[in-house]
PDB file of N, CA and C in Angstrom:
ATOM      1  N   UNK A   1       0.832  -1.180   0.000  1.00  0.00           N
ATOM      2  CA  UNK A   1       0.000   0.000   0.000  1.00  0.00           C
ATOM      3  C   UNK A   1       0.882   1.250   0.000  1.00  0.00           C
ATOM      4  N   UNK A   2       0.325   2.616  -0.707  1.00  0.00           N
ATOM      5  CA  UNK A   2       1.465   3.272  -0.952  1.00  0.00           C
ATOM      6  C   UNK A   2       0.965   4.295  -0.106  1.00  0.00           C
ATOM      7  N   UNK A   3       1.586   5.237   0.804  1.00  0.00           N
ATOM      8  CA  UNK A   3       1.865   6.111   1.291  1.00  0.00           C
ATOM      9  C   UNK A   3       1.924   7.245   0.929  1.00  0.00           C
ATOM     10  N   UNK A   4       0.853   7.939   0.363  1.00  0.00           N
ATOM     11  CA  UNK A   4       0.729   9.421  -0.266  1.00  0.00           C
ATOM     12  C   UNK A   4       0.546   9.937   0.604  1.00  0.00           C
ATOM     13  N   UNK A   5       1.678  11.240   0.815  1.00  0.00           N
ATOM     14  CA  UNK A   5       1.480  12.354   1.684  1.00  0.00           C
ATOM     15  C   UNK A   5       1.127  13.248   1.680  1.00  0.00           C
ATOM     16  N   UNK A   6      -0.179  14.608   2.109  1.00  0.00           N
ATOM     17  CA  UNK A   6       0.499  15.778   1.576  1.00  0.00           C
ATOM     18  C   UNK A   6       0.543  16.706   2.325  1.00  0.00           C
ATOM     19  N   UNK A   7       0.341  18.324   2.180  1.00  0.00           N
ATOM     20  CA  UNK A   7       0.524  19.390   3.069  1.00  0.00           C
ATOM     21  C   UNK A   7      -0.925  19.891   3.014  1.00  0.00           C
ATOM     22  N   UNK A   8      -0.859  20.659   3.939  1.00  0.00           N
ATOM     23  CA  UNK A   8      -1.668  21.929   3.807  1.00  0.00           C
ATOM     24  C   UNK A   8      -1.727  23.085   5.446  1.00  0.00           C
ATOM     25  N   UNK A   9      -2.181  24.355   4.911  1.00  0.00           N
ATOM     26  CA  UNK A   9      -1.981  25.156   6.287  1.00  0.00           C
ATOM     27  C   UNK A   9      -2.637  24.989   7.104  1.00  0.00           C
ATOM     28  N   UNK A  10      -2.581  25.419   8.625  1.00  0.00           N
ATOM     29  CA  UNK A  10      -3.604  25.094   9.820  1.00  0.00           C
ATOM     30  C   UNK A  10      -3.726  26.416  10.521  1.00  0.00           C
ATOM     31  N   UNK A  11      -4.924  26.948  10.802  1.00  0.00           N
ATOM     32  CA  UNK A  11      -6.143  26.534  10.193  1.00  0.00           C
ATOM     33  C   UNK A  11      -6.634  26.777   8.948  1.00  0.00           C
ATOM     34  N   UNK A  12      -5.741  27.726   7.702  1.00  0.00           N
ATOM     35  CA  UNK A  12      -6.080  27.702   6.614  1.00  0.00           C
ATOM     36  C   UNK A  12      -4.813  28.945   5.942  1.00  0.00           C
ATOM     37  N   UNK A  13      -4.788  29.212   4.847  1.00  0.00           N
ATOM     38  CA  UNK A  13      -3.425  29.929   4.282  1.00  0.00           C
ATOM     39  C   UNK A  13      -3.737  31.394   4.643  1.00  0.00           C
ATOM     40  N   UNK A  14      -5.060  31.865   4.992  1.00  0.00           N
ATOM     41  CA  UNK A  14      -5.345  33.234   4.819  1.00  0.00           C
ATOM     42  C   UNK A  14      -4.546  33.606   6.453  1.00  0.00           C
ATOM     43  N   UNK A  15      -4.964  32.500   7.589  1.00  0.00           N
ATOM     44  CA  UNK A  15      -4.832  32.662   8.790  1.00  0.00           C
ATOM     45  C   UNK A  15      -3.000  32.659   8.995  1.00  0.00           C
ATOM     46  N   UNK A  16      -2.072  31.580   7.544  1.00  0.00           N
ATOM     47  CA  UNK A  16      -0.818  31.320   8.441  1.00  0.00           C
ATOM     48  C   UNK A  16      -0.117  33.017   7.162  1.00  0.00           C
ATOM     49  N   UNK A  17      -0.574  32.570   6.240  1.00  0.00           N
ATOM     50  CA  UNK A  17       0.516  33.159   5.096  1.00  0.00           C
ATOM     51  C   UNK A  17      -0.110  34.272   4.786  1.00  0.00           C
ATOM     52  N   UNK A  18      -0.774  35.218   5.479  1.00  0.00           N
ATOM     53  CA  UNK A  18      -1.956  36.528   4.975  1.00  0.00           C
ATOM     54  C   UNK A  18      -0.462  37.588   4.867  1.00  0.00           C
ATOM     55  N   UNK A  19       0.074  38.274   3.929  1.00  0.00           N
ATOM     56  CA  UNK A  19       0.561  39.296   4.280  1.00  0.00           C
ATOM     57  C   UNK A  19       1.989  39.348   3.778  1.00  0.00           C
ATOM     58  N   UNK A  20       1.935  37.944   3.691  1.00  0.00           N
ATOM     59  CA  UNK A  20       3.412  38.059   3.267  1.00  0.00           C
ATOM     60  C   UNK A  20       3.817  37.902   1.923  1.00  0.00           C
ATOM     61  N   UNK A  21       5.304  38.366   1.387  1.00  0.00           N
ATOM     62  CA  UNK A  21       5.383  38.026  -0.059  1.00  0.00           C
ATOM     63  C   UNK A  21       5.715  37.292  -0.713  1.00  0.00           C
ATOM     64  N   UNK A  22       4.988  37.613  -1.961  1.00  0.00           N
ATOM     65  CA  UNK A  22       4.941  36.263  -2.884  1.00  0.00           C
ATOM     66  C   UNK A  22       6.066  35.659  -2.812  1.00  0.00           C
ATOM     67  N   UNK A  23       7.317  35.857  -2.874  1.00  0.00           N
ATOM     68  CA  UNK A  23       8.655  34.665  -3.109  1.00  0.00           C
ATOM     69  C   UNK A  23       8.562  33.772  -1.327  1.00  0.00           C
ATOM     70  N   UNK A  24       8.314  34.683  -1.080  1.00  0.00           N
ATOM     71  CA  UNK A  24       8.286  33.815   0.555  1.00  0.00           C
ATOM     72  C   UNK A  24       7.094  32.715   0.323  1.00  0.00           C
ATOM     73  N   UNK A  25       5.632  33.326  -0.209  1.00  0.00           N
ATOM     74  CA  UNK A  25       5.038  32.143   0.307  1.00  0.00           C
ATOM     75  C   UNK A  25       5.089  30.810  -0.835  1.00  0.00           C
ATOM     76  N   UNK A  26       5.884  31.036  -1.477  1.00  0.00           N
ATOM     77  CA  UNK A  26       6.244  30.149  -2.977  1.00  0.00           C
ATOM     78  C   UNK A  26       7.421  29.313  -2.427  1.00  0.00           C
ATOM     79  N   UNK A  27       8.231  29.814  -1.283  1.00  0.00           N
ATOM     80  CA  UNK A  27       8.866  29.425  -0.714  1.00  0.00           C
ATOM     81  C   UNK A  27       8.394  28.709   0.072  1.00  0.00           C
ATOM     82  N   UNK A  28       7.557  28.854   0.539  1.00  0.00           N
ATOM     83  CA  UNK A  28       6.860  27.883   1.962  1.00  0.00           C
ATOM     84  C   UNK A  28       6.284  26.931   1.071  1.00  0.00           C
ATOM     85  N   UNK A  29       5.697  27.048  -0.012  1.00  0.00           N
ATOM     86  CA  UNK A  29       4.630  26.277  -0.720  1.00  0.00           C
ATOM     87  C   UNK A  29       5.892  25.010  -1.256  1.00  0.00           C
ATOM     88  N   UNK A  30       7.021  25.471  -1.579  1.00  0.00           N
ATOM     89  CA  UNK A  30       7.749  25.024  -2.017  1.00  0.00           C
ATOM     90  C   UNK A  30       8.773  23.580  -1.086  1.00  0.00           C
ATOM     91  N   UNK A  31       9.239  24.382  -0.090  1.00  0.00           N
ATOM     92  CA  UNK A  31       9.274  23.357   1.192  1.00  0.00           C
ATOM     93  C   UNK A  31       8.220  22.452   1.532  1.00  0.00           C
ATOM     94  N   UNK A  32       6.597  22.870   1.926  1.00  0.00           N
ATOM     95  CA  UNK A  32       6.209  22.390   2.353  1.00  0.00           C
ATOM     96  C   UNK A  32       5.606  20.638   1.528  1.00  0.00           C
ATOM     97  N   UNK A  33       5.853  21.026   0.000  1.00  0.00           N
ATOM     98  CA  UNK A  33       5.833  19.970  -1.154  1.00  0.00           C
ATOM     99  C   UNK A  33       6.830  18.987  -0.299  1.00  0.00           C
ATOM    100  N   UNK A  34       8.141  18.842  -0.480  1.00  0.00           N
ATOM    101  CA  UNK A  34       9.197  18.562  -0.268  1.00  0.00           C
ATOM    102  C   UNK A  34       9.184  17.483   1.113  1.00  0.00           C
ATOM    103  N   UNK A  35       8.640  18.508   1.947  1.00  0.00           N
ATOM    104  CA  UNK A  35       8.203  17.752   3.506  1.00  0.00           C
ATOM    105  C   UNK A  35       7.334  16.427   3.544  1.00  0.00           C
ATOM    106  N   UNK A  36       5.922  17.270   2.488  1.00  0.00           N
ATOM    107  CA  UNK A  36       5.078  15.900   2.287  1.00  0.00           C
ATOM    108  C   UNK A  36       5.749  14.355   1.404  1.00  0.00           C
ATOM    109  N   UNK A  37       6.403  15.156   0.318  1.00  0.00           N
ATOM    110  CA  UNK A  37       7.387  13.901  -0.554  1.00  0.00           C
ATOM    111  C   UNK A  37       8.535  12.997   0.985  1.00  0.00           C
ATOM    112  N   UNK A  38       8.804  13.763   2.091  1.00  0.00           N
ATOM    113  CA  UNK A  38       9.657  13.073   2.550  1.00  0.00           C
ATOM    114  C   UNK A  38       8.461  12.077   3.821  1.00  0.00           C
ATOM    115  N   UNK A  39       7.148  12.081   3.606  1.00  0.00           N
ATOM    116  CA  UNK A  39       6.548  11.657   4.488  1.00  0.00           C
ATOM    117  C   UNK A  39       6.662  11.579   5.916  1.00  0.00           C
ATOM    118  N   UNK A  40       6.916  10.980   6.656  1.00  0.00           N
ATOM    119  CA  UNK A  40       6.972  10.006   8.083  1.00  0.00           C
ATOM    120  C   UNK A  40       8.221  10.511   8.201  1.00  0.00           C
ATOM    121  N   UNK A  41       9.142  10.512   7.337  1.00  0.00           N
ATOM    122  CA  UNK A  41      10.863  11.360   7.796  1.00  0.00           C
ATOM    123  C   UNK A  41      10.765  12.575   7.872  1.00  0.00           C
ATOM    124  N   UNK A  42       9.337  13.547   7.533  1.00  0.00           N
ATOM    125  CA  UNK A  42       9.829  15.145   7.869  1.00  0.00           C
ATOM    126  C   UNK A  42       9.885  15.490   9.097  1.00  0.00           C
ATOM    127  N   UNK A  43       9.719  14.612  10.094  1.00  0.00           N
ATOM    128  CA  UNK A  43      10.013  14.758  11.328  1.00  0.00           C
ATOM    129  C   UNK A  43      11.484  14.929  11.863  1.00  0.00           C
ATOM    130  N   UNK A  44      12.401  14.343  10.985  1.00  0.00           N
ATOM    131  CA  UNK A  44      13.731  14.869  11.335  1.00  0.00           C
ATOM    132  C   UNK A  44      14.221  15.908  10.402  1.00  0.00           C
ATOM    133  N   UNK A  45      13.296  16.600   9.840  1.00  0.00           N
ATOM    134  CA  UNK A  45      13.510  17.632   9.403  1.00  0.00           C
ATOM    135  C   UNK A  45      13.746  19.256  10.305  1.00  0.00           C
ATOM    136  N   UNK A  46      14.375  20.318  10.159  1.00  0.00           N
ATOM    137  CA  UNK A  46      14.513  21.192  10.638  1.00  0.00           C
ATOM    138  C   UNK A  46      14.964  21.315  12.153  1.00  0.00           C
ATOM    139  N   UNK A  47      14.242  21.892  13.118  1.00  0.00           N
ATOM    140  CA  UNK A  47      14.850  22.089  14.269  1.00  0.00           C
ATOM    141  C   UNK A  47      13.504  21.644  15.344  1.00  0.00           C
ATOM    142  N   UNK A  48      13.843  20.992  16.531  1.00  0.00           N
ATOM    143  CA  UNK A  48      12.349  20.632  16.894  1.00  0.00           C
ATOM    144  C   UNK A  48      12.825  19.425  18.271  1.00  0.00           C
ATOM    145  N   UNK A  49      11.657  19.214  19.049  1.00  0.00           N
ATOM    146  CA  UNK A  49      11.998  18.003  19.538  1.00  0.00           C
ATOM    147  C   UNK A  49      12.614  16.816  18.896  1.00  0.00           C
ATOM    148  N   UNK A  50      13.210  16.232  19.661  1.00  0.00           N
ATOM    149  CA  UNK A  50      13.924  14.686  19.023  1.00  0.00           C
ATOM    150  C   UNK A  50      13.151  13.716  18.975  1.00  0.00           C
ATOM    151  N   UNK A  51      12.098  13.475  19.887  1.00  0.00           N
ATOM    152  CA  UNK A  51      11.296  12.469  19.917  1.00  0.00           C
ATOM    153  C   UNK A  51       9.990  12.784  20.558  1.00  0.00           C
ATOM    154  N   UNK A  52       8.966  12.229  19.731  1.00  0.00           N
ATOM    155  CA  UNK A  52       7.624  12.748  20.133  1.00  0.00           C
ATOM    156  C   UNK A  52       6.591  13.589  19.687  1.00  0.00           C
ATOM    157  N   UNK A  53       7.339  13.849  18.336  1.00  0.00           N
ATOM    158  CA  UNK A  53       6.537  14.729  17.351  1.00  0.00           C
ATOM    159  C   UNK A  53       6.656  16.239  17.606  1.00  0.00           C
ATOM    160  N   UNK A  54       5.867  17.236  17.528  1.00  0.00           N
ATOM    161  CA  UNK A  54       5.300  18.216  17.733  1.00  0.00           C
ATOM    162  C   UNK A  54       5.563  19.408  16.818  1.00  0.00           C
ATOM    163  N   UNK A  55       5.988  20.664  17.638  1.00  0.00           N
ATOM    164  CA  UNK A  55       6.361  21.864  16.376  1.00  0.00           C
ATOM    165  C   UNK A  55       7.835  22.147  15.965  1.00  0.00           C
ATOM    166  N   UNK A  56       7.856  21.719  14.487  1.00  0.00           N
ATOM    167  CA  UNK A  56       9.179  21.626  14.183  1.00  0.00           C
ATOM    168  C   UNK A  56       9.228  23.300  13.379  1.00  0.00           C
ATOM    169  N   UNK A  57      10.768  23.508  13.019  1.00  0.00           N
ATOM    170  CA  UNK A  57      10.979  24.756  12.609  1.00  0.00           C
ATOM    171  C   UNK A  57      11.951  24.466  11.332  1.00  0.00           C
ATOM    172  N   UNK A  58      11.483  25.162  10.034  1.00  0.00           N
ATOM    173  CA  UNK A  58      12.733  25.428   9.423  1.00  0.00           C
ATOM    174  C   UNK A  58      13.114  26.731   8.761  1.00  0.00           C
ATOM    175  N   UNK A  59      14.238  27.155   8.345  1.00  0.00           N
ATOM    176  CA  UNK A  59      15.082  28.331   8.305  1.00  0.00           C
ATOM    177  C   UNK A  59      14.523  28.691   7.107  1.00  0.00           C
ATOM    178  N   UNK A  60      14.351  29.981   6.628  1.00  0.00           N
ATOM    179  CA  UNK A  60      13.747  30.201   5.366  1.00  0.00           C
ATOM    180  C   UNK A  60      14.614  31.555   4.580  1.00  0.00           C
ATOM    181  N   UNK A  61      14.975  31.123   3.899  1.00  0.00           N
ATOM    182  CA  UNK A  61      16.108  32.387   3.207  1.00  0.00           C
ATOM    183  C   UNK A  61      17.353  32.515   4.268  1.00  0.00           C
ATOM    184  N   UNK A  62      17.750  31.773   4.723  1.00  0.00           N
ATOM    185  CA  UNK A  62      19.315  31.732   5.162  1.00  0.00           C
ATOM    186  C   UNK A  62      18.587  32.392   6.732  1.00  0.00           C
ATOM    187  N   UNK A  63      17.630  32.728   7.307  1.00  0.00           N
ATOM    188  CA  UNK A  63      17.435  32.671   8.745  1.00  0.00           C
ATOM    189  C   UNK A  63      16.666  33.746   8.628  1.00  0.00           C
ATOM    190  N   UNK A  64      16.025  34.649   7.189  1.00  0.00           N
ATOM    191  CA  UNK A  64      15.456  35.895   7.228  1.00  0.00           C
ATOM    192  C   UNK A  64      13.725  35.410   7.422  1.00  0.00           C
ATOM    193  N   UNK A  65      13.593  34.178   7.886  1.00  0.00           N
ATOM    194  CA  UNK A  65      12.235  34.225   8.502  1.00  0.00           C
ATOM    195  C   UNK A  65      12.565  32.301   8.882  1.00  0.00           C
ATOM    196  N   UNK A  66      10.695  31.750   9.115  1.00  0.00           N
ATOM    197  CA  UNK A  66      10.933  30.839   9.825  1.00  0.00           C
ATOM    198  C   UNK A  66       9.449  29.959   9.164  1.00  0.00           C
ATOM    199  N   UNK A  67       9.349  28.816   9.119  1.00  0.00           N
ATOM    200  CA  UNK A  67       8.586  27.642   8.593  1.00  0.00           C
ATOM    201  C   UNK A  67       7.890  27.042   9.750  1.00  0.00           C
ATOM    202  N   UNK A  68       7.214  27.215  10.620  1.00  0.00           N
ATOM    203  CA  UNK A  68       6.714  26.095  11.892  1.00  0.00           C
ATOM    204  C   UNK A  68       5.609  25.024  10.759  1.00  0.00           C
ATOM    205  N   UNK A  69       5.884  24.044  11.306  1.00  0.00           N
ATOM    206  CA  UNK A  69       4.900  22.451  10.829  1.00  0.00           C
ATOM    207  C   UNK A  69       5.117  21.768  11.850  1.00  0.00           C
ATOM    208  N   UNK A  70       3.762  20.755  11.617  1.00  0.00           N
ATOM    209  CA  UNK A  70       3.820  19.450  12.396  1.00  0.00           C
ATOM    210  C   UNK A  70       3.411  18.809  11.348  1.00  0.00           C
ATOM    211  N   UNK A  71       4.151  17.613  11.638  1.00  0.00           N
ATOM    212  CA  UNK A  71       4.211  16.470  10.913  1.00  0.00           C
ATOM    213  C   UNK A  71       2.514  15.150  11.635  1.00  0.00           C
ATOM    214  N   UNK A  72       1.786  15.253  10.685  1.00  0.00           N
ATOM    215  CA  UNK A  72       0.602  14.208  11.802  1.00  0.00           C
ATOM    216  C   UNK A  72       0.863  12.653  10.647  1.00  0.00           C
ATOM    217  N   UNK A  73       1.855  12.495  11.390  1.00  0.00           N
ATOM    218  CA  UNK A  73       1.670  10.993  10.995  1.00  0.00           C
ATOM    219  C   UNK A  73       0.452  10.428  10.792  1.00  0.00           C
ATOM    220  N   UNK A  74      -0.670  10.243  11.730  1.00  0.00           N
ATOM    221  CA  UNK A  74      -1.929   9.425  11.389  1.00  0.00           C
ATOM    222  C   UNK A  74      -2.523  10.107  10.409  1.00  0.00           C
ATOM    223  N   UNK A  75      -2.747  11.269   9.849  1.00  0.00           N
ATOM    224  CA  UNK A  75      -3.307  11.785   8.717  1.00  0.00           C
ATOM    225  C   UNK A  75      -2.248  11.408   7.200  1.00  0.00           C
ATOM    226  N   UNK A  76      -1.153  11.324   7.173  1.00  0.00           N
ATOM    227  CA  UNK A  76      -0.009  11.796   6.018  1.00  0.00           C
ATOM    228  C   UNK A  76       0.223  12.842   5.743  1.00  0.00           C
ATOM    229  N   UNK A  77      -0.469  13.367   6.969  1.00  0.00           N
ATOM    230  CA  UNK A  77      -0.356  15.097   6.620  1.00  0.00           C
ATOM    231  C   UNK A  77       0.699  15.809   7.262  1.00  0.00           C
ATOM    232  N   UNK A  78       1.571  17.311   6.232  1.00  0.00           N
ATOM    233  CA  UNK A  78       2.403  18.027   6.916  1.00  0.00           C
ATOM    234  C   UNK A  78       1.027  19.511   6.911  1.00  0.00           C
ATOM    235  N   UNK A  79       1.572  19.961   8.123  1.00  0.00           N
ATOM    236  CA  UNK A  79       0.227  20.621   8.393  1.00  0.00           C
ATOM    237  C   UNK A  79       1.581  22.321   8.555  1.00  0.00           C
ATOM    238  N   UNK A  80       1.554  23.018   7.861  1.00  0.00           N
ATOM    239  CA  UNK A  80       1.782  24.184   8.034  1.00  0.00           C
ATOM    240  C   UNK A  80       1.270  24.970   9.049  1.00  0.00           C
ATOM    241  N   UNK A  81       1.901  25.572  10.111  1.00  0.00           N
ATOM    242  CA  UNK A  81       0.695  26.315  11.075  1.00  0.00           C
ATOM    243  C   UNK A  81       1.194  27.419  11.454  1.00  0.00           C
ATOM    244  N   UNK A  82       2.607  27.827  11.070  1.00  0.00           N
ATOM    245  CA  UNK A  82       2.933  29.936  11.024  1.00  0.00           C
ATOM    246  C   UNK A  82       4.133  29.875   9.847  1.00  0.00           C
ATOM    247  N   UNK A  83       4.237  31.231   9.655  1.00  0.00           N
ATOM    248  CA  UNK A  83       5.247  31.547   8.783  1.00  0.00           C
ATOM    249  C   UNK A  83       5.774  32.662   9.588  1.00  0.00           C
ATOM    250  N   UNK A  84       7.019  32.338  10.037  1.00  0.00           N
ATOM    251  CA  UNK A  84       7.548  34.229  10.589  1.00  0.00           C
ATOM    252  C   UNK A  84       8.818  35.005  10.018  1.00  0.00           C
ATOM    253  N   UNK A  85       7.958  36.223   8.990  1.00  0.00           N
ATOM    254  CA  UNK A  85       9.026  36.952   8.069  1.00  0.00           C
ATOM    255  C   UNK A  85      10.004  37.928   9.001  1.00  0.00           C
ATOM    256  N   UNK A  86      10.725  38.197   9.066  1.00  0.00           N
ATOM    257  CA  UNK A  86      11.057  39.090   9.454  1.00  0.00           C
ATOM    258  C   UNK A  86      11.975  40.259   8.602  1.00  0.00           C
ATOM    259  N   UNK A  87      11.617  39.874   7.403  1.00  0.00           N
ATOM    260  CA  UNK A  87      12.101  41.484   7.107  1.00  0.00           C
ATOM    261  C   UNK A  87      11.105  42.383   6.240  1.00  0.00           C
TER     262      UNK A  87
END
């Protein structure tokens, strides 16, 4: 049985990605593909607890903002849930 994963934002894109710009959120859209292709392993992705799931982080343009996801294994879902730009 095959293991299709995919993404999407929590609670929805207007609530995580409202505001920010287009290369950024093409950027997130772009990672967050990537995460779902790595399934059940995007959990050792980025920065985050070691064991036990929860809110992981990754670096976005060399540290000029930030990616939070959780990975829900029982769904196949990578669930996007902030984006933080900072410039």
């Amino acid at each position: 049985m095959s293991e299709t994963w995919a993404w999407e934002y929590d609670p929805d894109e207007q609530q995580v990605a409202a505001g920010l710009p287009t290369p950024v959120v093409a950027e997130v859209e772009r990672l967050a593909g990537q995460l779902a292709i790595l399934g059940r392993d995007a959990t050792n992705a980025g920065r985050g607890p070691l064991h036990g799931g929860g809110l992981r982080t990754l670096d976005l343009f060399g540290g000029r903002g930030f990616l939070h996801f959780i990975v829900a294994e029982h769904l196949h879902l990578v669930l996007i849930v902030r984006v933080t730009w900072l410039d």
